[in-house]
N, C-alpha and C. Protein backbone atom coordinates (compact mmCIF):
# COMPACT_ATOMS: atom_id res chain seq x y z
N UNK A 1 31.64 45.73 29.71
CA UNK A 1 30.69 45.69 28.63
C UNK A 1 29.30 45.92 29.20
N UNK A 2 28.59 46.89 28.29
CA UNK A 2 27.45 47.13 29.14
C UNK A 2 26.48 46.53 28.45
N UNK A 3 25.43 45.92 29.09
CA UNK A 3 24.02 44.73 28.70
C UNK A 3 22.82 45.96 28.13
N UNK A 4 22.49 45.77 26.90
CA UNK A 4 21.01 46.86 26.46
C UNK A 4 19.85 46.98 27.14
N UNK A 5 19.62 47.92 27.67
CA UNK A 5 18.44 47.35 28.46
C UNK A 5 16.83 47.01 27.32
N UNK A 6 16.16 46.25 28.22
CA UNK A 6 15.34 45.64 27.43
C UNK A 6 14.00 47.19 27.96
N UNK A 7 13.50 47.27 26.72
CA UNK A 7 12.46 48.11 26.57
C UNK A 7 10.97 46.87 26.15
N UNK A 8 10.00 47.67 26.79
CA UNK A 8 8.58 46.72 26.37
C UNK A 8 8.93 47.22 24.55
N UNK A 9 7.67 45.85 24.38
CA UNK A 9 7.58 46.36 22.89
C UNK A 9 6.39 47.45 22.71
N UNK A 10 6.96 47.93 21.48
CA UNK A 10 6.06 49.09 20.91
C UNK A 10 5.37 48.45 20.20
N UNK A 11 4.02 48.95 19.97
CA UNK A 11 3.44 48.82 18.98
C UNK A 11 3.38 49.13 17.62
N UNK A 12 4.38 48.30 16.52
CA UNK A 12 4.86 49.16 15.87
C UNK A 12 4.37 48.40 14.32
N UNK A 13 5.07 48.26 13.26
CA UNK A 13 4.41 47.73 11.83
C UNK A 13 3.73 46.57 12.36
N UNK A 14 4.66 45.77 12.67
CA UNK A 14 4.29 43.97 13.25
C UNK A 14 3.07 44.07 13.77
N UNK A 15 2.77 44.83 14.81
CA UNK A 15 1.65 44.52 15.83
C UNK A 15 0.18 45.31 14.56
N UNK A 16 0.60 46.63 14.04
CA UNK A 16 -0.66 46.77 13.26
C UNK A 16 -1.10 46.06 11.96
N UNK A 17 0.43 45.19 11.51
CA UNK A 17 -0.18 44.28 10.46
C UNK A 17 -1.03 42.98 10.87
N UNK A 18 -0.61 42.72 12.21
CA UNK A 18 -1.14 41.46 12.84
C UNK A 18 -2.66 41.60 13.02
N UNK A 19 -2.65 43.03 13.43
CA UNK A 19 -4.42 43.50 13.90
C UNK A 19 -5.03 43.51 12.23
N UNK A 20 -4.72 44.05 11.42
CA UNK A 20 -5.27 44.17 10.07
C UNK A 20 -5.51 42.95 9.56
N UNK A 21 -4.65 42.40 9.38
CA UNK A 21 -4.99 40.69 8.96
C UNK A 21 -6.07 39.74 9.59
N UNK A 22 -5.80 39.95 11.13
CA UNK A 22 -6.83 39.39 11.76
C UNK A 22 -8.22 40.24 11.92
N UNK A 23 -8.24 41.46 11.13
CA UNK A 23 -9.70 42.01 10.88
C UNK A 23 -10.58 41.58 9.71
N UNK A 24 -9.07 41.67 8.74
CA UNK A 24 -9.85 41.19 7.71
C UNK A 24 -10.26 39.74 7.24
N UNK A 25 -9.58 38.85 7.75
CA UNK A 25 -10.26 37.62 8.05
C UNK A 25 -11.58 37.38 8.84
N UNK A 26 -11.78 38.21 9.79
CA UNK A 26 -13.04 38.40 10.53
C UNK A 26 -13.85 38.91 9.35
N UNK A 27 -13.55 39.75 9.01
CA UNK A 27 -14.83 40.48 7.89
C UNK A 27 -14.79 39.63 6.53
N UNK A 28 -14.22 38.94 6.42
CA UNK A 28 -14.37 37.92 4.92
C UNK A 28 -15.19 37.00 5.50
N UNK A 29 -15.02 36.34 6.66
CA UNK A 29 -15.78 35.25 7.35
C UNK A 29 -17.54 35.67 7.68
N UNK A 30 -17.36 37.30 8.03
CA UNK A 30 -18.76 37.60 8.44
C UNK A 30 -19.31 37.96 6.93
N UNK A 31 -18.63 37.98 5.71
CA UNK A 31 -19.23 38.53 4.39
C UNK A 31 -19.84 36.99 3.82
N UNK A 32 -18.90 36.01 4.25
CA UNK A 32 -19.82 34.54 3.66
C UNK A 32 -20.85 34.40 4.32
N UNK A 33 -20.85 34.72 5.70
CA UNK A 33 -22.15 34.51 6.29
C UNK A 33 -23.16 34.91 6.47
N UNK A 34 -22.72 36.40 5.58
CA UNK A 34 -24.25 37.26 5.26
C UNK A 34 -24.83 36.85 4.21
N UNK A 35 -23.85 35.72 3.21
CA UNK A 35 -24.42 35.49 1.84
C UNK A 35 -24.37 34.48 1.95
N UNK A 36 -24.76 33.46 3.11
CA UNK A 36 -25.42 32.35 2.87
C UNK A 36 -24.34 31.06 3.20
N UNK A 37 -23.42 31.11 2.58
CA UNK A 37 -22.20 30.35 2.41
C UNK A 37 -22.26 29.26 3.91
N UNK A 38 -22.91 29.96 5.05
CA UNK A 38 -22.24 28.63 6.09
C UNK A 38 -23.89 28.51 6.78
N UNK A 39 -24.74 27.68 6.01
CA UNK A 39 -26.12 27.38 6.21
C UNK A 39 -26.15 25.87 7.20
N UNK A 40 -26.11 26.02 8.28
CA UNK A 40 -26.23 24.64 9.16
C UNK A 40 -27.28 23.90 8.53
N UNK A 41 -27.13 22.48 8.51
CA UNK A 41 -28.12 21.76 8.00
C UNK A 41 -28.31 20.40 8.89
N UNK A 42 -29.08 20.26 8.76
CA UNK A 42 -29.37 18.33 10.01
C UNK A 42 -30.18 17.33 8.76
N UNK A 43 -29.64 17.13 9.10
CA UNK A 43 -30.58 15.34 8.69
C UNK A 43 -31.72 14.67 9.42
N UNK A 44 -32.83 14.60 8.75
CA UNK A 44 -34.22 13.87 9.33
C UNK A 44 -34.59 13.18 8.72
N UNK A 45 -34.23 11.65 8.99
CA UNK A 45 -35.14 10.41 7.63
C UNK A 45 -33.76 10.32 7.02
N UNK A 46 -34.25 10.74 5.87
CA UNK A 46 -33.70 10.90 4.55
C UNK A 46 -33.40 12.29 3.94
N UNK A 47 -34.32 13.10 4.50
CA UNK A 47 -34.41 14.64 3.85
C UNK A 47 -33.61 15.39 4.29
N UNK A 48 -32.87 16.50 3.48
CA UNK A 48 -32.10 17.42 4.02
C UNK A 48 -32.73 18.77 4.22
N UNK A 49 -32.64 19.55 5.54
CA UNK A 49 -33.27 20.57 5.64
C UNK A 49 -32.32 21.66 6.34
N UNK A 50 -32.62 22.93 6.21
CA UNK A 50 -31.90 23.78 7.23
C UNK A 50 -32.53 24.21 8.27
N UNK A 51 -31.49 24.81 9.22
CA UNK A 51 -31.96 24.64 10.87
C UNK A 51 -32.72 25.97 10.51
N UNK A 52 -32.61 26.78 9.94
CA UNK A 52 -33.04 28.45 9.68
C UNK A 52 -34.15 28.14 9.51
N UNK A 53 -34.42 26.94 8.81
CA UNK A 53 -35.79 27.15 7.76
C UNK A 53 -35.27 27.69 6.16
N UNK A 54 -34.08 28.14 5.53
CA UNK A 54 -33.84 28.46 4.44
C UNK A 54 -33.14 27.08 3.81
N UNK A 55 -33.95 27.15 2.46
CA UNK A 55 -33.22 26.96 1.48
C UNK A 55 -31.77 26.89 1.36
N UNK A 56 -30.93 25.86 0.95
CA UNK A 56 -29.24 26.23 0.12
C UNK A 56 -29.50 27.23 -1.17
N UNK A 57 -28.90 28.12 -0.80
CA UNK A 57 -28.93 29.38 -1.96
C UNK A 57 -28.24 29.23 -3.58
N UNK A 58 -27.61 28.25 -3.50
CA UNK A 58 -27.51 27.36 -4.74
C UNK A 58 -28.21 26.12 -5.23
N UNK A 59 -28.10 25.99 -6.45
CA UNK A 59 -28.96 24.45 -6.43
C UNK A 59 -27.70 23.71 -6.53
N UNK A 60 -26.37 24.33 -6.67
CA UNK A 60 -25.45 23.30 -6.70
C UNK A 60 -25.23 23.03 -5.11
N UNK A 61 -25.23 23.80 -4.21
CA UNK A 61 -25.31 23.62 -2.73
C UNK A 61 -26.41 21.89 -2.94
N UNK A 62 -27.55 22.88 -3.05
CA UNK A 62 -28.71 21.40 -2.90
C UNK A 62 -28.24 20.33 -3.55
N UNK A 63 -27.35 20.02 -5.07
CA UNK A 63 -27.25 19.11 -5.36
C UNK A 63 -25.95 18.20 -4.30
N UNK A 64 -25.09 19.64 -3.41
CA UNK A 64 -24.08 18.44 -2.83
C UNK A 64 -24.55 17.97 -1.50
N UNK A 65 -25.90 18.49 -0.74
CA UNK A 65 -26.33 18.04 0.23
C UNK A 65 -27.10 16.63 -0.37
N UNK A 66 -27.68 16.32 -0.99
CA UNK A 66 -28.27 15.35 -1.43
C UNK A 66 -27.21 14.14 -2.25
N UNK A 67 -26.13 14.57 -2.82
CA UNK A 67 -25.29 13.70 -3.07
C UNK A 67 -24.15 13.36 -2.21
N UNK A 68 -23.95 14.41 -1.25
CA UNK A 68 -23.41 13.61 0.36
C UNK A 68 -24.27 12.32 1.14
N UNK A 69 -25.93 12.96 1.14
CA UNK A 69 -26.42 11.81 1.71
C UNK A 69 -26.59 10.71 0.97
N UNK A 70 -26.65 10.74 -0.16
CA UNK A 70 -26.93 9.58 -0.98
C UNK A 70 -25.27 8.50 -0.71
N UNK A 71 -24.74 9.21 -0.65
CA UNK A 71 -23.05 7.96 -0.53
C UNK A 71 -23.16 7.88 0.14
N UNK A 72 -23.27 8.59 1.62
CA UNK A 72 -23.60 8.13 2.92
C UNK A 72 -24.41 6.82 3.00
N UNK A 73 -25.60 7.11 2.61
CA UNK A 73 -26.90 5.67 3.01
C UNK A 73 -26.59 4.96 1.45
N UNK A 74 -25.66 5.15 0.76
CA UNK A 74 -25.19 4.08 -0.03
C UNK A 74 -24.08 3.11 0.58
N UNK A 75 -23.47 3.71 1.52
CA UNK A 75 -22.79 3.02 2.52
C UNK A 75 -22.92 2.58 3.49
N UNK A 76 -23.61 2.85 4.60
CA UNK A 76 -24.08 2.97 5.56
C UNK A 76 -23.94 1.50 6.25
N UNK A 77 -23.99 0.27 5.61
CA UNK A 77 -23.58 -0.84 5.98
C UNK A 77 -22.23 -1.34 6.59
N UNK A 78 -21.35 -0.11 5.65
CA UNK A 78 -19.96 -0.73 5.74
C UNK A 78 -19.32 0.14 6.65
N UNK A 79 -19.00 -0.75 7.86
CA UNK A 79 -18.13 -0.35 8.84
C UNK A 79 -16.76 0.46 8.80
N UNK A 80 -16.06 0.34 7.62
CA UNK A 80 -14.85 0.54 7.16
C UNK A 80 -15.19 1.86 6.29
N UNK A 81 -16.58 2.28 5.87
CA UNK A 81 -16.91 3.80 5.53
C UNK A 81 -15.73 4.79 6.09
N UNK A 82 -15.42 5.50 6.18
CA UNK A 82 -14.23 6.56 6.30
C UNK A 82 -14.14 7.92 5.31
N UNK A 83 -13.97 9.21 5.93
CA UNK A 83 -13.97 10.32 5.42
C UNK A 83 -13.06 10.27 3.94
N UNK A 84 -11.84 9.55 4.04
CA UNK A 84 -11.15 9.30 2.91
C UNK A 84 -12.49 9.22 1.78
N UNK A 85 -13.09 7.68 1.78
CA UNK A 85 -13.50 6.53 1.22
C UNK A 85 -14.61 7.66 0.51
N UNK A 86 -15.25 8.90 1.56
CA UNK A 86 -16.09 9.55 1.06
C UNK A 86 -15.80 10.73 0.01
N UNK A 87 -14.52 11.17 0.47
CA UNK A 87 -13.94 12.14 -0.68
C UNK A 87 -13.55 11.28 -1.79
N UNK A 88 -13.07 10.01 -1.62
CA UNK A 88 -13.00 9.18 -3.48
C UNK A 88 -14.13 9.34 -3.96
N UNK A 89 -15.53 9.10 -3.09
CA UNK A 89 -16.75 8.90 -4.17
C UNK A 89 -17.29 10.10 -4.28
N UNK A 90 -16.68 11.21 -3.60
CA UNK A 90 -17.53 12.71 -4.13
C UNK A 90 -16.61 13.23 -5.28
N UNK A 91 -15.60 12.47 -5.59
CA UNK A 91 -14.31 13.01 -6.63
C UNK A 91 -13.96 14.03 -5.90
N UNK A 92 -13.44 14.63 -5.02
CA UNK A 92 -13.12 15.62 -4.36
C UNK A 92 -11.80 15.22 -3.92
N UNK A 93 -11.05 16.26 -3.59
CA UNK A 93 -9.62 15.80 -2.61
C UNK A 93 -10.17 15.63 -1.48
N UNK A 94 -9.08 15.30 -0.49
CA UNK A 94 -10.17 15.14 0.88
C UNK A 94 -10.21 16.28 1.77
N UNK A 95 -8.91 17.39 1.55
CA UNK A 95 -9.53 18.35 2.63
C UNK A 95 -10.41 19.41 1.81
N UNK A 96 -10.85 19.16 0.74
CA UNK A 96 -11.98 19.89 0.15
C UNK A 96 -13.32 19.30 1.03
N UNK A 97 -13.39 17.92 0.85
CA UNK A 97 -14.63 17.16 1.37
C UNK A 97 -14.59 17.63 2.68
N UNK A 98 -13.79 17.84 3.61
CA UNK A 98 -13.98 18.37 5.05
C UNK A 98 -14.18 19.25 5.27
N UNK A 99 -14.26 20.40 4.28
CA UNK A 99 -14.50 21.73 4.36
C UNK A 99 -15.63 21.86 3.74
N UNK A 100 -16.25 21.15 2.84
CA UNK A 100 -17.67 21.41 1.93
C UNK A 100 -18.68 20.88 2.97
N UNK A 101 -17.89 19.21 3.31
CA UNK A 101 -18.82 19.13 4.70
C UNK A 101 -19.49 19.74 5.88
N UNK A 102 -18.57 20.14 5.99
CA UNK A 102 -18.38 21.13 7.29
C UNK A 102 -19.26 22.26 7.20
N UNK A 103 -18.97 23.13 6.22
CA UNK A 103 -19.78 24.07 5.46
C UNK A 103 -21.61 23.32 5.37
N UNK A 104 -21.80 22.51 5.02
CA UNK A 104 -23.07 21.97 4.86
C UNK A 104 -23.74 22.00 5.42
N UNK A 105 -23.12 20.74 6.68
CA UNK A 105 -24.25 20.11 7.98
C UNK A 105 -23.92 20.66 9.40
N UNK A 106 -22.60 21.85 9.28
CA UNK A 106 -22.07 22.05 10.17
C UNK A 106 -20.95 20.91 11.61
N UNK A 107 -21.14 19.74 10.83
CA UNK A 107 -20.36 18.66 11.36
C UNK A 107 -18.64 18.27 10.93
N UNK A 108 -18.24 17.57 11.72
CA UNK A 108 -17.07 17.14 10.73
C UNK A 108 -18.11 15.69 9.89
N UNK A 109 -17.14 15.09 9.53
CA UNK A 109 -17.71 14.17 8.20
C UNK A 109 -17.91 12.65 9.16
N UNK A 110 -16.87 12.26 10.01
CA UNK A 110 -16.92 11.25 10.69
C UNK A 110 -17.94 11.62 11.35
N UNK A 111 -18.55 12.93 12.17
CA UNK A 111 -20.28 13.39 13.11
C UNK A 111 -20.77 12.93 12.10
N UNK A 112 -20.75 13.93 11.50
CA UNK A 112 -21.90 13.09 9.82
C UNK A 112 -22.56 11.89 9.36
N UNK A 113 -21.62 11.27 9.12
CA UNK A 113 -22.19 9.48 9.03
C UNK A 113 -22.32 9.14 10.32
N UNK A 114 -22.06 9.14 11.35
CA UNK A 114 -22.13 8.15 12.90
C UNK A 114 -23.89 9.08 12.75
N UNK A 115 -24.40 10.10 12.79
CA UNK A 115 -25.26 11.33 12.74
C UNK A 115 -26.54 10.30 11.74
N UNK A 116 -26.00 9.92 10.62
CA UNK A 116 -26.74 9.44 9.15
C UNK A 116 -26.81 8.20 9.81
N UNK A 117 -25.95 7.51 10.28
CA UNK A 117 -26.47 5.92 10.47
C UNK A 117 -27.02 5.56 11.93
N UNK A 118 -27.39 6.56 13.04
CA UNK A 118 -28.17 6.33 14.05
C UNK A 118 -29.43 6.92 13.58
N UNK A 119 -29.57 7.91 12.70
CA UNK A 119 -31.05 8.24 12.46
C UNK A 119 -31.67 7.56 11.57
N UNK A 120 -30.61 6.12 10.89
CA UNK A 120 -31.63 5.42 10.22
C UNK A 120 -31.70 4.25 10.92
N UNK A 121 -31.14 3.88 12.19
CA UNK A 121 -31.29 2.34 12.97
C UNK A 121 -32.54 3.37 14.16
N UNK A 122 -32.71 4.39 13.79
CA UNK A 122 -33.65 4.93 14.71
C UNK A 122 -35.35 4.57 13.94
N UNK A 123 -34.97 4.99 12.72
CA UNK A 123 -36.28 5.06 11.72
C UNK A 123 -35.92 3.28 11.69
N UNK A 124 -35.09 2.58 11.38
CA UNK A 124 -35.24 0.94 11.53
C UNK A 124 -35.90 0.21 12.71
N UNK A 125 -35.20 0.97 14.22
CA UNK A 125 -36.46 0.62 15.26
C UNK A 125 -37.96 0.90 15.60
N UNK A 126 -38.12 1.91 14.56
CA UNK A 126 -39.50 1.94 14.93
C UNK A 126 -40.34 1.39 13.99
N UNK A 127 -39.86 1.22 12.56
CA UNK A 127 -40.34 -0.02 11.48
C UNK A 127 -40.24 -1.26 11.33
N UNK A 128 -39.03 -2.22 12.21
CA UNK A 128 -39.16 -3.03 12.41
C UNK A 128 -38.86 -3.57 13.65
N UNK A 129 -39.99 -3.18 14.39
CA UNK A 129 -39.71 -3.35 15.62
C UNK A 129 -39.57 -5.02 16.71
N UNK A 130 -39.47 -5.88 15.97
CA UNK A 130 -39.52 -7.71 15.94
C UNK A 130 -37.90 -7.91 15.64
N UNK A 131 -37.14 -7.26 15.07
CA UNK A 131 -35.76 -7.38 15.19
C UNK A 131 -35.18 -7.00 16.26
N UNK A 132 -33.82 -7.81 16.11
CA UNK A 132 -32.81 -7.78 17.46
C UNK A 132 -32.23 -6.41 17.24
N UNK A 133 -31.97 -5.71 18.07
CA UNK A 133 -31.30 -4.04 18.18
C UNK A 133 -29.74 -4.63 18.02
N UNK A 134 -28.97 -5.51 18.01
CA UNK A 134 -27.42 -5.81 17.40
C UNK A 134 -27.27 -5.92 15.95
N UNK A 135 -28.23 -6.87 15.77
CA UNK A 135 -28.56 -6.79 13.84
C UNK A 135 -29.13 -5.40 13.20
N UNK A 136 -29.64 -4.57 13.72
CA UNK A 136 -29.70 -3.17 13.31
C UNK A 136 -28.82 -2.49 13.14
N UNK A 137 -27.84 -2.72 14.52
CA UNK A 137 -26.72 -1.94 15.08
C UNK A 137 -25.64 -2.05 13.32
N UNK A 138 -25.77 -3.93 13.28
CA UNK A 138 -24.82 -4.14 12.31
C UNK A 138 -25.17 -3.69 11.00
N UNK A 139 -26.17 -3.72 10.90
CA UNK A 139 -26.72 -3.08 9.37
C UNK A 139 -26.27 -1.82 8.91
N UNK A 140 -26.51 -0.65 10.10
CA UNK A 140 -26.32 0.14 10.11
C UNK A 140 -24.32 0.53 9.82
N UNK A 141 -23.77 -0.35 9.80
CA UNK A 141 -22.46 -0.30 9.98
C UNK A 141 -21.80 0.21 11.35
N UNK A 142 -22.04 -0.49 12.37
CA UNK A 142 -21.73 -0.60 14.06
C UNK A 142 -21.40 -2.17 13.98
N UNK A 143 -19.96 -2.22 14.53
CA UNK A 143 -19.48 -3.50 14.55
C UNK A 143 -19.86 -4.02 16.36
N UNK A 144 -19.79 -2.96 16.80
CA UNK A 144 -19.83 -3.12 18.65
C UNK A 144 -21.16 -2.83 18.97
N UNK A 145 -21.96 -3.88 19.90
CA UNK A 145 -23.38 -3.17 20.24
C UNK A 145 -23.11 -2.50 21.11
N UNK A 146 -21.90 -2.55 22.37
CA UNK A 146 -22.03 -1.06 23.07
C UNK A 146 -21.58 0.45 22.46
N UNK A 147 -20.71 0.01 21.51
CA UNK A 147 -20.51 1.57 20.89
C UNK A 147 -21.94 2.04 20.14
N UNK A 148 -22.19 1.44 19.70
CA UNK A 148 -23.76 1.35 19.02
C UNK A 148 -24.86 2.00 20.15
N UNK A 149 -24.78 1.64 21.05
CA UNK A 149 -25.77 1.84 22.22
C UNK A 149 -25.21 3.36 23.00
N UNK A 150 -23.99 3.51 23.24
CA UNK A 150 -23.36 4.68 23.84
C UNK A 150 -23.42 5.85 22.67
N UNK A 151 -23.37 5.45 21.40
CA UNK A 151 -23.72 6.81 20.38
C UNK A 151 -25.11 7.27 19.74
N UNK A 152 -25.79 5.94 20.32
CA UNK A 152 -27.19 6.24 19.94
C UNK A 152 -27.91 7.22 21.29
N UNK A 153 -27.36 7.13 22.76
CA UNK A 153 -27.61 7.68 23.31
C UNK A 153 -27.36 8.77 23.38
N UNK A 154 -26.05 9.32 23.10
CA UNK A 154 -25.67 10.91 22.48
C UNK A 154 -26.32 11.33 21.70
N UNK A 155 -26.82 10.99 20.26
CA UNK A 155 -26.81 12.12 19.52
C UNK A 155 -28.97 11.70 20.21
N UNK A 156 -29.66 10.37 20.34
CA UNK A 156 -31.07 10.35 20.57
C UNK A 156 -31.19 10.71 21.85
N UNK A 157 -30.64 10.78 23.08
CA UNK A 157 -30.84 11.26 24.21
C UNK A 157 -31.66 9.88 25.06
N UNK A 158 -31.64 8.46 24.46
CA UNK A 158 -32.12 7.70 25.33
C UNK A 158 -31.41 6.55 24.52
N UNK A 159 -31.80 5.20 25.27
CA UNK A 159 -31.29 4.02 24.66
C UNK A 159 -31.88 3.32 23.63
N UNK A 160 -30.82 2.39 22.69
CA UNK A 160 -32.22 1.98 21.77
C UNK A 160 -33.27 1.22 22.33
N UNK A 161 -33.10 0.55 23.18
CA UNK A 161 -34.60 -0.26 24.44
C UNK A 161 -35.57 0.85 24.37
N UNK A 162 -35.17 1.92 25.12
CA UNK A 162 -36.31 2.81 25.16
C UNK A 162 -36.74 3.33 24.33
N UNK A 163 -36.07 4.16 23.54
CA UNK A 163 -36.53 4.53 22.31
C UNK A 163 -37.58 3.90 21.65
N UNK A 164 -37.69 2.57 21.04
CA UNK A 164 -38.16 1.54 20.91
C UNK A 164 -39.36 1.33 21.51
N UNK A 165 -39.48 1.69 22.85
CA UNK A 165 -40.64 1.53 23.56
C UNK A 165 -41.13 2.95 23.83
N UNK A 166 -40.75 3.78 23.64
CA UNK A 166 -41.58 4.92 23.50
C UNK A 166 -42.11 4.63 22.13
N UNK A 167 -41.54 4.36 20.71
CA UNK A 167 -42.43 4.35 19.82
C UNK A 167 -43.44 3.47 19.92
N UNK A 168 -43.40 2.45 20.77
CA UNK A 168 -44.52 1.04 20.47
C UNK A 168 -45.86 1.92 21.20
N UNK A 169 -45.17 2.80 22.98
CA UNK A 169 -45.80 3.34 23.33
C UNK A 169 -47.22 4.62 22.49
N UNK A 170 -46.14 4.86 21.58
CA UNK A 170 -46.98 6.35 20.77
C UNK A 170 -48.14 5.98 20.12
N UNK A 171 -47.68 4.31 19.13
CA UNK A 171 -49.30 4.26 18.33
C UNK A 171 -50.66 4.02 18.46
């Protein structure tokens, strides 16, 4: 009995439907992004802005950046906050909310709030600067002061001690 010999593959329907598909997913992806659709955004304070300098090209865009942050710092206390907890209060399913998110601030949703609740124990250390940095931590919804302290140093680039004392330093 004789064995077939094995030939390389050709390039044949399979391989040019594979290339077509994966073009045109490239070009649907680069068509949202000529029209706006994936606008990075950050959080400062309270205000939502884009990294471009543009505008959300919808006002329904603007209304879901502003009603993300609003449940966010409507929560912001509670430790037990969770991406779920946030798609119940946007009425959304939840892998909608991870994708609208995402789309927004350019984060996942868990960056997001850890993102929302160090930039307000940041704006809390420099307004009330006579409080203990653990009772901030906890306000903020941080149950651990070292996780508190190790994520404030990621996303602020120093500790809350210093931080703290660079602002006392500034005025």
């Amino acid at each position: 009995m004789k064995t077939p010999e094995t030939k390389p593959p050709r390039p044949g329907k399979a391989f040019a439907y594979r290339w077509k598909k994966i073009i045109t997913i490239l070009y649907r992806r680069l068509r949202k992004f000529k029209h706006g659709q994936h606008l990075s955004v950050a959080i400062k304070g309270s205000k939502a802005f884009s990294v471009s300098g543009e505008s959300p090209p919808h006002q329904e865009g603007k209304d879901f950046y502003h009603q993300l942050l609003a449940k966010v710092e409507e929560n912001i206390s509670d430790p037990a906050f969770t991406a779920e907890e946030l798609s119940r209060q946007l009425y959304m399913s939840y892998s909608t909310c991870l994708r609208k998110v995402k789309a927004a601030t350019g984060m996942a949703v868990k960056e997001y709030i850890r993102y929302v609740r160090i930039n307000r124990a940041a704006w809390l250390l420099e307004k009330q600067p006579e409080r203990n940095i653990s009772n901030i931590a906890q306000d903020v919804g941080f149950t651990s002061g070292t996780y508190f302290s190790r994520e404030f140093r990621k996303i602020m680039g120093c500790s809350p001690t210093t931080y703290r004392k660079r602002e006392r330093e500034q005025k």
